[in-house]
Protein backbone atom coordinates (compact mmCIF):
# COMPACT_ATOMS: atom_id res chain seq x y z
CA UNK A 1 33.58 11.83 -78.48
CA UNK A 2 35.42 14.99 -78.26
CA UNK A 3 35.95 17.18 -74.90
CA UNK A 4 33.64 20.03 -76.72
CA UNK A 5 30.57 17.30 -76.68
CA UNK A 6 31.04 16.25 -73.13
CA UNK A 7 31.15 19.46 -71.96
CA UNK A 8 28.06 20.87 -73.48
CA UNK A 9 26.39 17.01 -72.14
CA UNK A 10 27.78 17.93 -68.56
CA UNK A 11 26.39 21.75 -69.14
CA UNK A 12 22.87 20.10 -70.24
CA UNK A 13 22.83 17.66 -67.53
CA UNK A 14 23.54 20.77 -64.96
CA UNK A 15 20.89 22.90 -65.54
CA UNK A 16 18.17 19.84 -66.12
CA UNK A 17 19.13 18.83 -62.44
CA UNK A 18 19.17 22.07 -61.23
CA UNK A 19 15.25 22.87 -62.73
CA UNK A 20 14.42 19.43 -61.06
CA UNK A 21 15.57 21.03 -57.49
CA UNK A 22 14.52 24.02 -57.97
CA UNK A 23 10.83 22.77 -59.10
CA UNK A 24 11.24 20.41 -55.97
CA UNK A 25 11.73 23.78 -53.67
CA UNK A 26 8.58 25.18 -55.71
CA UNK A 27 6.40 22.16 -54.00
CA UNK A 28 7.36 22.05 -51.44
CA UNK A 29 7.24 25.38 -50.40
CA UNK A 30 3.70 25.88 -51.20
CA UNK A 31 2.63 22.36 -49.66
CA UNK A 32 3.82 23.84 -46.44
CA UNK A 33 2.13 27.53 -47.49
CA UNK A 34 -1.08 25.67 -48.44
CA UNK A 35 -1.05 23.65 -45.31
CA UNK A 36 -0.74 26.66 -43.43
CA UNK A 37 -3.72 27.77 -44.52
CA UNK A 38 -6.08 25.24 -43.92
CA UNK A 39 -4.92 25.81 -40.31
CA UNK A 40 -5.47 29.22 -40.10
CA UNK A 41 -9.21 28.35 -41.71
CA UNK A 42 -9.46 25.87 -38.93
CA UNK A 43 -8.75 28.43 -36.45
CA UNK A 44 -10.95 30.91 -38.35
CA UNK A 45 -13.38 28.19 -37.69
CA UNK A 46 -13.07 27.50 -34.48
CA UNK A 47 -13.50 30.95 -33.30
CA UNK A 48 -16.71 31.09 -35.30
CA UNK A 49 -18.10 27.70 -33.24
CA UNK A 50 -16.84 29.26 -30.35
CA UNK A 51 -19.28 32.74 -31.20
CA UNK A 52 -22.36 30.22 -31.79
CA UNK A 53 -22.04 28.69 -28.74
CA UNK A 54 -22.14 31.60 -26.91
CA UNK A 55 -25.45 32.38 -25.14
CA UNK A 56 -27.72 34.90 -26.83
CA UNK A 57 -31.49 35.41 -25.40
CA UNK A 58 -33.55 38.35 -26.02
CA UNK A 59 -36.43 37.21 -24.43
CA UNK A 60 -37.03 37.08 -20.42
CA UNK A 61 -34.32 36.31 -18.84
CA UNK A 62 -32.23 38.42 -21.40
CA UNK A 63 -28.34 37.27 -21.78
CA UNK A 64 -26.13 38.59 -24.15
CA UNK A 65 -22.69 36.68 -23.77
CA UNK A 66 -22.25 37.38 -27.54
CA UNK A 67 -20.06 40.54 -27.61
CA UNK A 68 -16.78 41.64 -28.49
CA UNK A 69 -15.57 42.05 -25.42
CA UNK A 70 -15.66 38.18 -24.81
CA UNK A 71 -13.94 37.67 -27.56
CA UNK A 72 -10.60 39.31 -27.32
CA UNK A 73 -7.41 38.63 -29.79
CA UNK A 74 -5.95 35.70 -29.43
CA UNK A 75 -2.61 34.48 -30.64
CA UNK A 76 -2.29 30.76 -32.22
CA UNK A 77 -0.24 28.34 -33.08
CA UNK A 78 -0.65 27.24 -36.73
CA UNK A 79 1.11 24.20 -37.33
CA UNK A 80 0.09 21.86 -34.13
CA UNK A 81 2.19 19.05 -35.11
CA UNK A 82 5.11 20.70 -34.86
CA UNK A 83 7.09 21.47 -31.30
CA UNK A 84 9.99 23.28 -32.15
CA UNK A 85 10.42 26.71 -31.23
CA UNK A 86 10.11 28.08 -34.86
CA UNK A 87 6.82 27.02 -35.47
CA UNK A 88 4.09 29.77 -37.16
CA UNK A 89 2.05 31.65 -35.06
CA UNK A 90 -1.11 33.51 -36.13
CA UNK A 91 -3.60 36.46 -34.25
CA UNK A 92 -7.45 35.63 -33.88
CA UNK A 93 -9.53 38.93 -34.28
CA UNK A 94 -13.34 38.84 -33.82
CA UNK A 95 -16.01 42.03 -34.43
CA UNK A 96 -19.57 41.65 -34.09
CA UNK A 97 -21.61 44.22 -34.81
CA UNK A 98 -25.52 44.72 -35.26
CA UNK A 99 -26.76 44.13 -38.66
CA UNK A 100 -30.71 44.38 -37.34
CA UNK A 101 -32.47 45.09 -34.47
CA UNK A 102 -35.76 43.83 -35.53
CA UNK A 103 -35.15 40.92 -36.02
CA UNK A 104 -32.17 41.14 -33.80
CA UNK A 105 -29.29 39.65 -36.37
CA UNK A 106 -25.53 40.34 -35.46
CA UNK A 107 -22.94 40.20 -37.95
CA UNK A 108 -19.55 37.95 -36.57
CA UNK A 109 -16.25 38.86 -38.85
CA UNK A 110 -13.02 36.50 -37.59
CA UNK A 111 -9.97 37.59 -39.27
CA UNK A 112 -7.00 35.16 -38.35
CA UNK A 113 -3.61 36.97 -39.65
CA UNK A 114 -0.26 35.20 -40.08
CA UNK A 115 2.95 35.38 -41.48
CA UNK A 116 4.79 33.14 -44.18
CA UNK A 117 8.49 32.67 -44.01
CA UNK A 118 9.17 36.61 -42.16
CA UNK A 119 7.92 38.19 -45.55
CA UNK A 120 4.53 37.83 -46.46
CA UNK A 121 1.53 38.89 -44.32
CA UNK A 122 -1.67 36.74 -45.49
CA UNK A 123 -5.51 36.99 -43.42
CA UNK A 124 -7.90 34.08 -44.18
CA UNK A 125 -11.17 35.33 -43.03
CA UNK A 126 -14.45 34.28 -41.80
CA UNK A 127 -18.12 35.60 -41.90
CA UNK A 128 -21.16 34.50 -40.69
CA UNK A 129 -24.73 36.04 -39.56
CA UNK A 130 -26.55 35.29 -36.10
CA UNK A 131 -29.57 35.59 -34.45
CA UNK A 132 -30.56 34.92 -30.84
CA UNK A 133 -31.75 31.50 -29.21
CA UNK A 134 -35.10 30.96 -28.54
C-alpha cells in the first residue's frame, strides 16, 4: 500500500463520517422541531376545550361567557418536560366572532405562535364552529 492510497482511504473515510453526523444533526433537529409542534397543537387544543366549556345560553336566563374578552393572550411553555431556563415559549391568541345570528353560530380561531431555535417564526392553528347550550 502506498501513502497516495491511504490518504485518499483516510479522505473517504472523513467525509462518510462526517455525512453520518451531519445526517444525525438532520434528525435530530427536526425530532425536537416536530415535537414542538405537537405541543403547540396541544395547546391550540386546549384553548379550544377551554372555549367549549365556556357557558353560552341564549335562552332565559341569557349568559354569554363566550367572548374575546375572556380569552386574552396567553404565553406558554412548549416543552413541559423540560425545566431549564431555555426552554420554548409560545403566545395563545383566541378571536371569536359571529358567523350567524339565526341560528346563533360563533366562529373560535386559536392561533398559538412560537419560535424555533431564535430564527424561524411558525403558528399552528385551530378552528372550530359553536353554537349555544340548550
Amino acid at each position: 500500500m502506498t501513502l497516495v492510497e491511504v490518504m485518499i482511504a483516510l479522505a473517504i473515510t472523513g467525509v462518510t463520517v462526517a455525512g453520518i453526523v451531519r445526517g444525525y444533526e438532520y434528525c435530530l433537529t427536526q425530532s425536537v422541531e416536530d415535537s414542538l409542534y405537537m405541543a403547540a397543537n396541544a395547546r391550540a387544543q386546549e384553548r379550544i376545550e377551554q372555549t367549549h366549556s365556556a357557558r353560552w345560553y341564549v335562552s332565559s336566563p341569557q349568559i354569554d361567557e363566550l367572548v374575546a374578552s375572556n380569552f386574552q393572550d396567553e404565553v406558554v411553555v412548549l416543552d413541559l418536560y423540560a425545566q431549564s431556563s431555555n426552554s420554548v415559549t409560545a403566545t395563545l391568541q383566541t378571536s371569536i366572532s359571529d358567523i350567524s345570528t339565526a341560528p346563533p353560530v360563533r366562529r373560535i380561531h386559536v392561533d398559538c405562535i412560537w419560535q424555533f431555535r431564535g430564527t424561524e417564526w411558525i403558528t399552528n392553528s385551530i378552528e372550530t364552529c359553536r353554537a349555544p347550550d340548550q
